[in-house]
N, C-alpha and C. Protein backbone atom coordinates (compact mmCIF):
# COMPACT_ATOMS: atom_id res chain seq x y z
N UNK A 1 152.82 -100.21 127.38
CA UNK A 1 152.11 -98.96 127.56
C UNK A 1 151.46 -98.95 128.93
N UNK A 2 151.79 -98.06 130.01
CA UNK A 2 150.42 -97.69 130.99
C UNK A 2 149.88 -96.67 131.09
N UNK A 3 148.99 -96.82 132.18
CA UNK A 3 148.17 -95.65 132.13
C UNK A 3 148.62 -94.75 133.16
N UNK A 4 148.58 -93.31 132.24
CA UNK A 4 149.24 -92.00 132.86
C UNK A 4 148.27 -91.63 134.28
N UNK A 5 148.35 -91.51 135.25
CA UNK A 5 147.74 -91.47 136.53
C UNK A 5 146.76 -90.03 136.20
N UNK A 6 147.37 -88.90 135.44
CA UNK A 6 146.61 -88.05 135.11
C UNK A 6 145.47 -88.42 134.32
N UNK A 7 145.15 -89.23 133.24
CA UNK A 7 144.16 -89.55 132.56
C UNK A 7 143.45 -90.27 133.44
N UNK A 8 144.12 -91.21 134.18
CA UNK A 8 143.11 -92.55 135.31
C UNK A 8 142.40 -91.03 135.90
N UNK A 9 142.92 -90.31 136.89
CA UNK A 9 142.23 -89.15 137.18
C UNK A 9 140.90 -88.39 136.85
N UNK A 10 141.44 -88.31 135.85
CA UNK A 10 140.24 -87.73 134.76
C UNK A 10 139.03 -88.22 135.03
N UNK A 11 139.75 -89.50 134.55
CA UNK A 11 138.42 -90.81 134.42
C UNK A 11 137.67 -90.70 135.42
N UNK A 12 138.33 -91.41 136.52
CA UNK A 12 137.28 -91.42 138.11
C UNK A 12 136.83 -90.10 138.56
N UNK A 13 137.19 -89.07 137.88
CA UNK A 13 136.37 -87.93 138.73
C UNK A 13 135.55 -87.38 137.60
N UNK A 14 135.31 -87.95 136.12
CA UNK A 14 134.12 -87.91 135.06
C UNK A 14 132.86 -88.79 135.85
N UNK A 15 133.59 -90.20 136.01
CA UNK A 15 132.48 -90.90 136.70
C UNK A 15 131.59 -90.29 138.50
N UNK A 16 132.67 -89.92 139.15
CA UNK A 16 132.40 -89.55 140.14
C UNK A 16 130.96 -88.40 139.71
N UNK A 17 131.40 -87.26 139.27
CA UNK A 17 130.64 -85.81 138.35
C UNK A 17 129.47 -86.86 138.23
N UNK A 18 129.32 -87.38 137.42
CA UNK A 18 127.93 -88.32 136.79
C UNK A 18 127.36 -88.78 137.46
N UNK A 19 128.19 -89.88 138.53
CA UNK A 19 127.08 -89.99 139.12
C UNK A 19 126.14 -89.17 140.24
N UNK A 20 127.13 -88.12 140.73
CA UNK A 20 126.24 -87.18 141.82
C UNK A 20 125.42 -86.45 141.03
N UNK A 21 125.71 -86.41 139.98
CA UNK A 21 124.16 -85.41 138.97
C UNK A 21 123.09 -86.43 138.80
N UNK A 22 123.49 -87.66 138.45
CA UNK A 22 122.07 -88.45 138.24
C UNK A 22 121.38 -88.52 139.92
N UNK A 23 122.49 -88.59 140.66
CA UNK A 23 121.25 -88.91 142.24
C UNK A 23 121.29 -87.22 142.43
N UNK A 24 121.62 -86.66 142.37
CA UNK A 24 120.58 -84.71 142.50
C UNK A 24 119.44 -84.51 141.90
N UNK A 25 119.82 -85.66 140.19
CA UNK A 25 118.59 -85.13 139.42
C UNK A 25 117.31 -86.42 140.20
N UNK A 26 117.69 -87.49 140.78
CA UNK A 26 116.59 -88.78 141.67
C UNK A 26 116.36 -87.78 142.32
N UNK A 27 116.76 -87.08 143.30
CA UNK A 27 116.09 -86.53 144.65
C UNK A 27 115.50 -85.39 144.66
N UNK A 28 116.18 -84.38 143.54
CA UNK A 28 114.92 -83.32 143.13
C UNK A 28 113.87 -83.58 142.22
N UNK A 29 113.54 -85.04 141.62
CA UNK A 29 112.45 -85.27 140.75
C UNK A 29 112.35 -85.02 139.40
N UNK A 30 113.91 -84.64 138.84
CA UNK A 30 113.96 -83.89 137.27
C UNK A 30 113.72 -85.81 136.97
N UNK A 31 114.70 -87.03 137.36
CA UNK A 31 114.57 -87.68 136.79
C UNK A 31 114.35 -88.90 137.40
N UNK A 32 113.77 -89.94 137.05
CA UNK A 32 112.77 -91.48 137.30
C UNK A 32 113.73 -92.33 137.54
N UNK A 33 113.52 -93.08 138.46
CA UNK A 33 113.78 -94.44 137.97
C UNK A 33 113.90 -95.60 136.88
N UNK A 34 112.08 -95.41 137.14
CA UNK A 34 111.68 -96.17 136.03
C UNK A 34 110.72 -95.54 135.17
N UNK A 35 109.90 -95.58 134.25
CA UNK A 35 108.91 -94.87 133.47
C UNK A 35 107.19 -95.15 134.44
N UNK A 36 106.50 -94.40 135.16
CA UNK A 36 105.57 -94.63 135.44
C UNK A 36 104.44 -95.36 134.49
N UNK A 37 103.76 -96.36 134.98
CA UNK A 37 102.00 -96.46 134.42
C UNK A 37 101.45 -95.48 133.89
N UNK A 38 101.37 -96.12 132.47
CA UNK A 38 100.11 -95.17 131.78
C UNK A 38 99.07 -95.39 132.09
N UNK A 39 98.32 -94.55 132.39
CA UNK A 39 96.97 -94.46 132.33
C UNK A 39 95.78 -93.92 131.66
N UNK A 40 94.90 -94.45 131.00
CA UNK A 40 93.87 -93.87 129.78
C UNK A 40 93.65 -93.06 130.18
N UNK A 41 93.32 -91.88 129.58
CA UNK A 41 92.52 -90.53 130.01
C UNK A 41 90.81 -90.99 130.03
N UNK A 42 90.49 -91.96 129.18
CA UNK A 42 89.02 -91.78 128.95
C UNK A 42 88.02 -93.18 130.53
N UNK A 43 89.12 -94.21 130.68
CA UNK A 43 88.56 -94.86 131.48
C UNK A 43 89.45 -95.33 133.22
N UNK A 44 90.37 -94.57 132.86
CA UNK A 44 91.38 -94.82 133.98
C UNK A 44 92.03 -95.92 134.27
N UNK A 45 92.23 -96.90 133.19
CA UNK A 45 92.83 -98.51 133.51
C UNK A 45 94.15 -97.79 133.08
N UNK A 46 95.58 -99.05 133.55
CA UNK A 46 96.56 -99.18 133.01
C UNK A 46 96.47 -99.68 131.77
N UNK A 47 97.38 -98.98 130.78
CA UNK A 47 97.89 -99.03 129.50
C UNK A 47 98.93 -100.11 129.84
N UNK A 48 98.81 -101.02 129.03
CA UNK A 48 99.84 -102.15 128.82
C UNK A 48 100.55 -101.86 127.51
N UNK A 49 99.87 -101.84 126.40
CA UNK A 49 100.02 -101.75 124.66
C UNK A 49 99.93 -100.47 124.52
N UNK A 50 100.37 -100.38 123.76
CA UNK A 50 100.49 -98.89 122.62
C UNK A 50 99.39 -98.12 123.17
N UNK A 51 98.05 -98.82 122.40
CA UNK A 51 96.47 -97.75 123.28
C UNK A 51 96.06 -98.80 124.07
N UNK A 52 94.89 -98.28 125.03
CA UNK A 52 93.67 -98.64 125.43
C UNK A 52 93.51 -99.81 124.59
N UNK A 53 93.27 -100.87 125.61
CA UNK A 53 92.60 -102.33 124.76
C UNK A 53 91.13 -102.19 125.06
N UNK A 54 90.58 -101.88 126.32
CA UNK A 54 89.09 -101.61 126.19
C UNK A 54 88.73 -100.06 125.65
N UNK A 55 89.36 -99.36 125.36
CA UNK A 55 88.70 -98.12 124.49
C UNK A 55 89.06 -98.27 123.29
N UNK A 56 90.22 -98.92 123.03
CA UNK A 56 90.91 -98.76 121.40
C UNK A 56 89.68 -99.88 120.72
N UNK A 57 89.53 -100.65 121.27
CA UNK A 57 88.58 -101.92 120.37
C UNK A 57 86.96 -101.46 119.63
N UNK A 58 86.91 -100.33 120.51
CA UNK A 58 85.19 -99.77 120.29
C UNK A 58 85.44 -99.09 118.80
């Protein structure tokens, strides 16, 4: 069995499509890298855990 040059086709220009939408969506800001730092609303530290370790404990 090989592969029909029309399907290989397909393929590399699905991947090609994908990836220029993920770097359009990096450079207009729809989407991250990585997930930014949380930050508490009530004392302004970084969130490591689920909540606040110095507000959740009070």
């Amino acid at each position: 069995m090989t592969l029909d040059p029309h399907i290989a086709l397909l393929g590399m220009t699905t991947l090609v499509v994908g990836y220029l939408m993920a770097v359009a969506g990096i450079q207009k800001s729809a989407l991250e890298w990585r997930r930014r730092k949380r930050t508490c609303p009530s004392c302004g530290r970084h969130i490591e855990a689920r909540v606040c370790s110095s507000c959740g404990s009070a």
